[in-house]
N, C-alpha and C. Protein backbone atom coordinates (compact mmCIF):
# COMPACT_ATOMS: atom_id res chain seq x y z
N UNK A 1 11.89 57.36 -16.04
CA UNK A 1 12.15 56.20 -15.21
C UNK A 1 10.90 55.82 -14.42
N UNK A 2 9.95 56.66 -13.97
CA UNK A 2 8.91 56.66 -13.05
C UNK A 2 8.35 55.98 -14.04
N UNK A 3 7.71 56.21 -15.25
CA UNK A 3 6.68 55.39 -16.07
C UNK A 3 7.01 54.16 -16.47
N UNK A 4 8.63 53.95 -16.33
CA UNK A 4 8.72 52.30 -16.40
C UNK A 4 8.53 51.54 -15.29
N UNK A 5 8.73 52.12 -13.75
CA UNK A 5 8.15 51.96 -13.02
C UNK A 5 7.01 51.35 -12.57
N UNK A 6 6.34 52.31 -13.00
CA UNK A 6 4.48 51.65 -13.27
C UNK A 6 4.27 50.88 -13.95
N UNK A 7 4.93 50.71 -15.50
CA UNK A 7 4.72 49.71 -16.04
C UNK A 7 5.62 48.64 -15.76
N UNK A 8 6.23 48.13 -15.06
CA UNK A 8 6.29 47.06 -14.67
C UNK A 8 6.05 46.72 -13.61
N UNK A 9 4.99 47.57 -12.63
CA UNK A 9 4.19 46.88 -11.70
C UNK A 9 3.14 46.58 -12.15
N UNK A 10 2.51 46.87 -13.25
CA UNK A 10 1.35 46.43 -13.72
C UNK A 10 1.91 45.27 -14.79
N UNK A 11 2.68 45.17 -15.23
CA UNK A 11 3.29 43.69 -15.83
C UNK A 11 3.76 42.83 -15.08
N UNK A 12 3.87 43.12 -14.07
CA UNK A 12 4.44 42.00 -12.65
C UNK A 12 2.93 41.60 -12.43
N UNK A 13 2.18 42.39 -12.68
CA UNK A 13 0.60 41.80 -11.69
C UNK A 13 0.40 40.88 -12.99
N UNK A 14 -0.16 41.38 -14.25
CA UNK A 14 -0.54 40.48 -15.24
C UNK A 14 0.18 39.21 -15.03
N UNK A 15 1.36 39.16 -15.16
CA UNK A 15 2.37 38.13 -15.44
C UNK A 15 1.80 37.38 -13.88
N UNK A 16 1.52 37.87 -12.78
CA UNK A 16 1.28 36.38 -11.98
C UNK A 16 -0.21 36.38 -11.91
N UNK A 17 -1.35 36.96 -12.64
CA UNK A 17 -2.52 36.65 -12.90
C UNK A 17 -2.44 35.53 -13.92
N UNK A 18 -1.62 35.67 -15.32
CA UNK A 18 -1.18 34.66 -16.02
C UNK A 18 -0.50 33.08 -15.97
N UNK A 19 0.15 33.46 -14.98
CA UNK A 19 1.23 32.35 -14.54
C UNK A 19 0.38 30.98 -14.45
N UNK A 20 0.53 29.95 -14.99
CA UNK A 20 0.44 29.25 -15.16
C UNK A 20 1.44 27.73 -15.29
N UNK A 21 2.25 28.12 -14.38
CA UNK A 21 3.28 27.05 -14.22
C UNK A 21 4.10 26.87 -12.77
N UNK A 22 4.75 25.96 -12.81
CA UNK A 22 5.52 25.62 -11.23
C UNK A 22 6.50 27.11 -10.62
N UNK A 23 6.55 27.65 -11.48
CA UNK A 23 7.40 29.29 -10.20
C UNK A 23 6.38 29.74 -9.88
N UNK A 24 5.55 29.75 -10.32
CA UNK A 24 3.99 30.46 -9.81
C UNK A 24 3.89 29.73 -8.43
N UNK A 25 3.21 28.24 -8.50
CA UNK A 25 3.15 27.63 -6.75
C UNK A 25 4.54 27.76 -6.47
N UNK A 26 6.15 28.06 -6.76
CA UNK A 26 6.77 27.83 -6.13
C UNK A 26 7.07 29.05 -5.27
N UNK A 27 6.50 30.34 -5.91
CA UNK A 27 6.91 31.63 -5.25
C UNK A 27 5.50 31.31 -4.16
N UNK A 28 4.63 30.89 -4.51
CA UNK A 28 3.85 30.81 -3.20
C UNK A 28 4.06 29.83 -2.07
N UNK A 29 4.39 28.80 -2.41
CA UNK A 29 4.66 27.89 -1.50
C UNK A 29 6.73 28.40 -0.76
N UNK A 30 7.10 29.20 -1.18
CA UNK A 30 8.41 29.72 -0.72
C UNK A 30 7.80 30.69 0.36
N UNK A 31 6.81 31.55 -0.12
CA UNK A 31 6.43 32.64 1.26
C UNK A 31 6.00 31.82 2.30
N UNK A 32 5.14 31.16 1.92
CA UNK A 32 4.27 29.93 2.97
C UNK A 32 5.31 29.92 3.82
N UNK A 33 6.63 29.66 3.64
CA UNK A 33 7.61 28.54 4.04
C UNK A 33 8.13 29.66 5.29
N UNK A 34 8.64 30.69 4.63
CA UNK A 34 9.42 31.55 5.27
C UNK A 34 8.62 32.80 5.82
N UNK A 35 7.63 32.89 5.58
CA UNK A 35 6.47 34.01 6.52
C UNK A 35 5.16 33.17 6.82
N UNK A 36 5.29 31.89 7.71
CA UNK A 36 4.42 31.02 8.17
C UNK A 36 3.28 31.79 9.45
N UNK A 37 4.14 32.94 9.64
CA UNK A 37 3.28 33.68 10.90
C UNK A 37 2.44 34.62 10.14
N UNK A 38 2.69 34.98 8.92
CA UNK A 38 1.34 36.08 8.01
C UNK A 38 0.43 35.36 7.92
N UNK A 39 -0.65 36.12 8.15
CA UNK A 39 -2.08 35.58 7.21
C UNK A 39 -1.52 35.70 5.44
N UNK A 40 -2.76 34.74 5.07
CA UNK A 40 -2.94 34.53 3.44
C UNK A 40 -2.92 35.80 2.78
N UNK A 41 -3.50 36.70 3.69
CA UNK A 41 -3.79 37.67 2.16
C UNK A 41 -1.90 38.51 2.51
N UNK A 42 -1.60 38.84 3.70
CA UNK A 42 -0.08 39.45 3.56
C UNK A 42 0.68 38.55 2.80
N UNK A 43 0.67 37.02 2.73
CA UNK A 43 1.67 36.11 1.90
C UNK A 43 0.85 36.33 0.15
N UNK A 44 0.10 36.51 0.16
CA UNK A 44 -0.44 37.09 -1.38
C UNK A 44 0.40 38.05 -1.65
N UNK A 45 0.29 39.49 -0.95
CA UNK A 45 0.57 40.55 -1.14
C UNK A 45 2.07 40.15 -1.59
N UNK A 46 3.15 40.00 -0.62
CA UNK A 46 4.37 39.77 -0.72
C UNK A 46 4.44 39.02 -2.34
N UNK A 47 3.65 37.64 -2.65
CA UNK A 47 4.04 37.14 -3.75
C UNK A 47 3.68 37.88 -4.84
N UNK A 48 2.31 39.00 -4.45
CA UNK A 48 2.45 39.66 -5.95
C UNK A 48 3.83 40.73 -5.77
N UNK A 49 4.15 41.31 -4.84
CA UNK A 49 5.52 42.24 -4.51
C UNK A 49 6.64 41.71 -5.57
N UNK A 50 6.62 40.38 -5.33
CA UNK A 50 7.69 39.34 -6.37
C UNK A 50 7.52 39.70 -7.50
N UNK A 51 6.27 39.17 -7.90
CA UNK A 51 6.14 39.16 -9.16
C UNK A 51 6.58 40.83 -10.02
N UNK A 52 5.97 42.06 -9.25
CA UNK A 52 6.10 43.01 -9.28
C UNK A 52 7.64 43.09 -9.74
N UNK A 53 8.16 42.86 -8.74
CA UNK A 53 10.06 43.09 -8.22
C UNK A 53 10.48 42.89 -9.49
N UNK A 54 10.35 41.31 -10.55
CA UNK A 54 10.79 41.05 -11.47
C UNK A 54 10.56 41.57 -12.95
N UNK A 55 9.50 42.18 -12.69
CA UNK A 55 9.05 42.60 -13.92
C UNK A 55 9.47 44.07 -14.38
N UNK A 56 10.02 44.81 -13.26
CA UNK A 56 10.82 45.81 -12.60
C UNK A 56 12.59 45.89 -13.30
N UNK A 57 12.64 44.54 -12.72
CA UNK A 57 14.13 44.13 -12.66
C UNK A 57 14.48 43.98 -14.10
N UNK A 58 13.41 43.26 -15.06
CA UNK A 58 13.44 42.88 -16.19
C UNK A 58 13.55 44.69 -17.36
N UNK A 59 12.51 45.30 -16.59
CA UNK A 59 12.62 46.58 -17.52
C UNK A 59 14.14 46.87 -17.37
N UNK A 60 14.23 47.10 -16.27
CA UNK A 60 15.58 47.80 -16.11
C UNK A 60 16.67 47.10 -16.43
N UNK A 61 16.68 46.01 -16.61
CA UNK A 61 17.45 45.25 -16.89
C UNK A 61 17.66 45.24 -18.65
N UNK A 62 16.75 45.61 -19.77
CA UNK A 62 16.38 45.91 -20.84
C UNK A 62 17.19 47.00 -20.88
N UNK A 63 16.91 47.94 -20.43
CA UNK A 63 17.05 49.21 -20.34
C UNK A 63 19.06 49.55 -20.64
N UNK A 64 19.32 48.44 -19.45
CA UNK A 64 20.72 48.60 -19.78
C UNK A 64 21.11 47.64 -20.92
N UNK A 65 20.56 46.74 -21.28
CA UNK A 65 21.13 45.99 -22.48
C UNK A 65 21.41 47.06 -23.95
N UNK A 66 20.19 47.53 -23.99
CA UNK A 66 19.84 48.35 -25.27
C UNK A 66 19.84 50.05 -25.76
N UNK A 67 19.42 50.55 -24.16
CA UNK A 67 19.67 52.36 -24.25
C UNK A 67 21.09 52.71 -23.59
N UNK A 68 21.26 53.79 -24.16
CA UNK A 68 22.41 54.64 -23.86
C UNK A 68 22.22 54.77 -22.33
N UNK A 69 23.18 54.42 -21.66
CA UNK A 69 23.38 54.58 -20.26
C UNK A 69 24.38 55.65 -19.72
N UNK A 70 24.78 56.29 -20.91
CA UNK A 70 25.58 57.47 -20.60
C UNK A 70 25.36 58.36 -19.53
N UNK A 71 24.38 58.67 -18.72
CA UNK A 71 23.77 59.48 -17.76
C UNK A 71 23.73 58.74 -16.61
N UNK A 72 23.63 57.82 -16.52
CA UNK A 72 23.90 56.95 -15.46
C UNK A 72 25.27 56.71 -15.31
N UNK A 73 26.11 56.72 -15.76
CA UNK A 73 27.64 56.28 -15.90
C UNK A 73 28.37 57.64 -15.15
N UNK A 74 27.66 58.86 -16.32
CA UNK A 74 27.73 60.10 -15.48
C UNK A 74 27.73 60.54 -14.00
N UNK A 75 26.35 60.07 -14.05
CA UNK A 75 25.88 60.56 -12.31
C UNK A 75 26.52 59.34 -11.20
N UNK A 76 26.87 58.21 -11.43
CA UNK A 76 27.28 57.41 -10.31
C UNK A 76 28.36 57.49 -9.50
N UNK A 77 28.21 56.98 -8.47
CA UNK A 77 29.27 57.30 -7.09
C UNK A 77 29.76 56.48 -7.16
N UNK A 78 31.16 55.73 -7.22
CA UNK A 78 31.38 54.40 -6.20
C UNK A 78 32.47 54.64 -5.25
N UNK A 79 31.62 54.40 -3.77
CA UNK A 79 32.45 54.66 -2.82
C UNK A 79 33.69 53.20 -2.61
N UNK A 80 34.94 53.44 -2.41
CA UNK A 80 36.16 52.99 -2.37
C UNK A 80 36.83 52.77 -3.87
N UNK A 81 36.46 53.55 -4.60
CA UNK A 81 37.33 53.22 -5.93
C UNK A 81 38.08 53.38 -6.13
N UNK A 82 39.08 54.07 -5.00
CA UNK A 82 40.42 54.56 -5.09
C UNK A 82 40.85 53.01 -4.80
N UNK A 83 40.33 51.94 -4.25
CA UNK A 83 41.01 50.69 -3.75
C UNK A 83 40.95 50.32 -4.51
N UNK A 84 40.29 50.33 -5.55
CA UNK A 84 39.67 49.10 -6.82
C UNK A 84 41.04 49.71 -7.53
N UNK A 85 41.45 51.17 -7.69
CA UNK A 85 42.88 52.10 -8.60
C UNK A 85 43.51 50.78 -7.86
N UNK A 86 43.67 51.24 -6.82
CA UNK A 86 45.04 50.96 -6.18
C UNK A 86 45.61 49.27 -6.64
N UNK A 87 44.53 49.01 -6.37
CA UNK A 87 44.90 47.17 -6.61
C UNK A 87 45.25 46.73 -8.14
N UNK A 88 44.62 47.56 -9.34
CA UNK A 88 44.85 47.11 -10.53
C UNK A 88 46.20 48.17 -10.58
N UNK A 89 46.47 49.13 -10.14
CA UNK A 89 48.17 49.94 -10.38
C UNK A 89 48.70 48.64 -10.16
N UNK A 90 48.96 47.89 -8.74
CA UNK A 90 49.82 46.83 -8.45
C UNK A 90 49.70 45.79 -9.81
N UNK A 91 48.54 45.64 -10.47
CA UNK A 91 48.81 44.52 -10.88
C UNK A 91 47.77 43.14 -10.25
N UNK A 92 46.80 44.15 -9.68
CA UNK A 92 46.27 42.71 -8.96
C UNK A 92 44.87 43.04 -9.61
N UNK A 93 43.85 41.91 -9.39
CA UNK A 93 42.68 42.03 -9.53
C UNK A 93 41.97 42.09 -8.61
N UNK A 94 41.13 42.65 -8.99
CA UNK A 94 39.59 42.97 -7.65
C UNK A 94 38.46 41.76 -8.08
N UNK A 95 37.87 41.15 -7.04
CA UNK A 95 36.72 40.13 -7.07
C UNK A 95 35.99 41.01 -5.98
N UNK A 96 34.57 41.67 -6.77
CA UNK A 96 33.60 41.86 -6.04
C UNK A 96 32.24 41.10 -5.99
N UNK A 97 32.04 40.78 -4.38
CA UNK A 97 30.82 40.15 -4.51
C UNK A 97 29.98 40.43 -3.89
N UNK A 98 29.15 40.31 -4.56
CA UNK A 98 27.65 40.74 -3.74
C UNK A 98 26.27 39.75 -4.22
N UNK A 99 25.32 40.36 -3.46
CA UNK A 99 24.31 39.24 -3.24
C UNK A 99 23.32 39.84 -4.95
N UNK A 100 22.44 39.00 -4.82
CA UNK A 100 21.78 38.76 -6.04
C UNK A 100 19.94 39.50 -5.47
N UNK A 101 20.40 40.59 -4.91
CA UNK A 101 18.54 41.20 -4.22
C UNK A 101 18.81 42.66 -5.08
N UNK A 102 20.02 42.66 -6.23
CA UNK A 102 19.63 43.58 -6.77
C UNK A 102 19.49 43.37 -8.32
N UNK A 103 19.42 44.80 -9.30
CA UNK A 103 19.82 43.96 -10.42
C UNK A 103 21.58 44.03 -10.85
N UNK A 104 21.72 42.93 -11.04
CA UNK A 104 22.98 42.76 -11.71
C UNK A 104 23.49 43.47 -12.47
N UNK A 105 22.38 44.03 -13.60
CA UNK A 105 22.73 44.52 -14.99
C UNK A 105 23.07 46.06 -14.67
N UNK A 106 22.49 46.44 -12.87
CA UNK A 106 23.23 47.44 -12.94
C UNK A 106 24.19 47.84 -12.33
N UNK A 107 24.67 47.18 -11.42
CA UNK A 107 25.89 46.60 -10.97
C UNK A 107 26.89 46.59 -12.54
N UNK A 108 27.10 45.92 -13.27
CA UNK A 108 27.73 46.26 -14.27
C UNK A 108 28.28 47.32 -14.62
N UNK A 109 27.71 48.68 -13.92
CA UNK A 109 27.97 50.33 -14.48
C UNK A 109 29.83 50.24 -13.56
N UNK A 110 29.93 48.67 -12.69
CA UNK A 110 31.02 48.75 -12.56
C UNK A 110 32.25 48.96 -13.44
N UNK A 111 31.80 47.77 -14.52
CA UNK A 111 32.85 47.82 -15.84
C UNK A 111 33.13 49.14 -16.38
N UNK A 112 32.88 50.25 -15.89
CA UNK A 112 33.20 51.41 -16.63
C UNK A 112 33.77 51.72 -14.95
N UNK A 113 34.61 51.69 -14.16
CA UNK A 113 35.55 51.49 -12.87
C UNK A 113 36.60 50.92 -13.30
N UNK A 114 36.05 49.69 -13.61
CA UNK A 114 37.08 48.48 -13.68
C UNK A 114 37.97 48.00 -14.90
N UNK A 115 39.22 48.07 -14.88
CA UNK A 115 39.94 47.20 -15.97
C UNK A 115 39.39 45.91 -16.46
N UNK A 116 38.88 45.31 -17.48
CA UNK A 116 38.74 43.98 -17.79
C UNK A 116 37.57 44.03 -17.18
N UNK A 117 36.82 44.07 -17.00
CA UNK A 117 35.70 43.53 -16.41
C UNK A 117 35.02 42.34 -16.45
N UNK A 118 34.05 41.30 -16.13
CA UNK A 118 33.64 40.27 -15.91
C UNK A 118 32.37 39.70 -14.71
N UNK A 119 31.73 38.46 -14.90
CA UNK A 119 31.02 38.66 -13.76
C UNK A 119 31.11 36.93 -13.98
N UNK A 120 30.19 36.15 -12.88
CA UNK A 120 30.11 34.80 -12.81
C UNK A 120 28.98 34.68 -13.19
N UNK A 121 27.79 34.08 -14.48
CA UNK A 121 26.60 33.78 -13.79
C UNK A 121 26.04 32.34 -14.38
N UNK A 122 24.89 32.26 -14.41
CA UNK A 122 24.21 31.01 -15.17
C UNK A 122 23.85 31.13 -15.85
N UNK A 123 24.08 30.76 -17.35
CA UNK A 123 23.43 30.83 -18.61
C UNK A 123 21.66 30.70 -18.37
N UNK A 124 21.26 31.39 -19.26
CA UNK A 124 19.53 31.45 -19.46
C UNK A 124 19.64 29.63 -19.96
N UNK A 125 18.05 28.97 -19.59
CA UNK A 125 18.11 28.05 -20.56
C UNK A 125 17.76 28.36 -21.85
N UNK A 126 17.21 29.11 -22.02
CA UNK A 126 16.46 29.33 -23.15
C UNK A 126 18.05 29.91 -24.14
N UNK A 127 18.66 28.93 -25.17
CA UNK A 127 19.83 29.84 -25.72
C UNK A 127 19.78 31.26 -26.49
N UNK A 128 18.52 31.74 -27.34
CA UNK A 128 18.20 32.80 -27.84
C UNK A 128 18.50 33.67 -26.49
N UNK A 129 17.62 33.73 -25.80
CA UNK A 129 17.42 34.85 -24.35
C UNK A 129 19.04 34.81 -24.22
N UNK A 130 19.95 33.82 -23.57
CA UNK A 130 21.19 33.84 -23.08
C UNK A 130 21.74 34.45 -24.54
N UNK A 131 21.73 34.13 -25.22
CA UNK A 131 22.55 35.19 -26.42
C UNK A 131 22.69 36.23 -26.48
N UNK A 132 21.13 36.95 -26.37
CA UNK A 132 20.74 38.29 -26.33
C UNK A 132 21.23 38.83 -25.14
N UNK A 133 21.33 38.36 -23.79
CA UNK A 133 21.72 38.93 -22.85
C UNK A 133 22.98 39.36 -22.61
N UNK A 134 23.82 38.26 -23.28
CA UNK A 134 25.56 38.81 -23.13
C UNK A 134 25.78 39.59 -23.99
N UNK A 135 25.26 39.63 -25.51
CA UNK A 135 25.17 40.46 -26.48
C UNK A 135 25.09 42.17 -25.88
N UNK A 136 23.64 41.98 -25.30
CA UNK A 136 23.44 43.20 -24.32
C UNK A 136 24.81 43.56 -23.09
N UNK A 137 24.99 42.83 -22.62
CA UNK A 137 25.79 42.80 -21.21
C UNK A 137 27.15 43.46 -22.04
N UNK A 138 27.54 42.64 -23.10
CA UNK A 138 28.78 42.68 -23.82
C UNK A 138 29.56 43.75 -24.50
N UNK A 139 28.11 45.00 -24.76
CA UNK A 139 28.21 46.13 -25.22
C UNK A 139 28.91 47.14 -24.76
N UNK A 140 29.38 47.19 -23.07
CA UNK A 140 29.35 47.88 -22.26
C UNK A 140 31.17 47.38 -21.72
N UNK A 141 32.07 48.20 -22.72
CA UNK A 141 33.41 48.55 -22.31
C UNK A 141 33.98 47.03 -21.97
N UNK A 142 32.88 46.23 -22.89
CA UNK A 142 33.70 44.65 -23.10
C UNK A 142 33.50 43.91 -21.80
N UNK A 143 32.39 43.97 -21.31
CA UNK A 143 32.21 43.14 -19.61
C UNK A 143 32.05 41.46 -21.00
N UNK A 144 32.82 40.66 -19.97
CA UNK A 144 32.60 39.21 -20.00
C UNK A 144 32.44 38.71 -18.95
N UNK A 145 31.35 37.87 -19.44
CA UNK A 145 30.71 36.61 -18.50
C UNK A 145 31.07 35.76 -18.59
N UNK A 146 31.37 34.56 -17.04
CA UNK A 146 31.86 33.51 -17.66
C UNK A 146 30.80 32.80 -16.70
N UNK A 147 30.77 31.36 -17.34
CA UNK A 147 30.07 30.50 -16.15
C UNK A 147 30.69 29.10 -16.45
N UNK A 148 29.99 28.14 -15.28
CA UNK A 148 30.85 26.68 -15.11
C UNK A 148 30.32 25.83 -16.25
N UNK A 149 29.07 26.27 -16.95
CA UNK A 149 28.46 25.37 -18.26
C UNK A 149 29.21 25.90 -19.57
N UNK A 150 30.09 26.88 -19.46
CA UNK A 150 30.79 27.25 -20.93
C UNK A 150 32.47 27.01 -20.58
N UNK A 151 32.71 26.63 -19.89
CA UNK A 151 34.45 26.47 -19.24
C UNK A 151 34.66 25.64 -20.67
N UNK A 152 35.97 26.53 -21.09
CA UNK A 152 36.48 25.83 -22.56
C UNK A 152 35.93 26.46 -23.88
N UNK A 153 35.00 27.57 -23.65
CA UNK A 153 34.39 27.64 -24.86
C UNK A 153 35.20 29.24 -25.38
């Protein structure tokens, strides 16, 4: 895990040495916005942190699409799962929500908790990438995604 680590802080750096398009000024002009009291080089730092963060997020995010996550499924805690029992014994469903500062894909290790599982999100534009991702996502004790651009499908 440590060496994917590294390598995707050093693919977070390439990738915004590369960048060559509007998320590039937009992750910079977003720090600008919201850390107006840093000097330039701390609002650098932070935007390469970003870039870093995602390239991070992306391994690991791979990671669960495609390798055996059996060891992780193993070792995880989730504190109140006796509530999550309790509510599907009745008959009811659980809606958990949480914010988007982590990765999602591993949040998912919920569906192996949960009856039925599911999540809300936004299709990739790119349709190959969005294919591959639910494909990936989909593998895992049948989690479905739904979002407001496929309602009906």
């Amino acid at each position: 895990m440590q060496t994917k680590q590294r390598f995707g802080a050093k693919l977070g750096r390439l990738v915004k040495r590369l960048q060559q398009s509007d998320r590039a000024g937009s992750t910079e002009k977003n720090i600008a916005a919201c850390f107006p009291e840093l000097s330039k080089e701390k609002q650098d730092a932070l935007v390469e942190q970003a870039y870093i963060s995602v390239a991070k997020g992306f391994l690991e995010s791979a990671h669960f699409w495609w390798r055996d996550i059996t060891h992780m499924v193993n070792n995880m805690t989730v504190v109140g799962e006796e509530h999550i029992k309790e509510a599907q014994a009745r008959g009811k469903g659980v809606l958990m929500i949480g914010g988007h500062y982590s990765i999602l894909d591993l949040a998912l290790l919920l569906a192996y908790v949960v009856d039925k599982p599911g999540y809300v999100y936004r299709p990739n534009n790119n349709p190959v990438i969005d294919q591959m991702i639910e494909k990936g996502r989909g593998r895992h004790k049948g989690v479905k995604g739904f979002s407001k651009r496929r309602v009906g499908e």
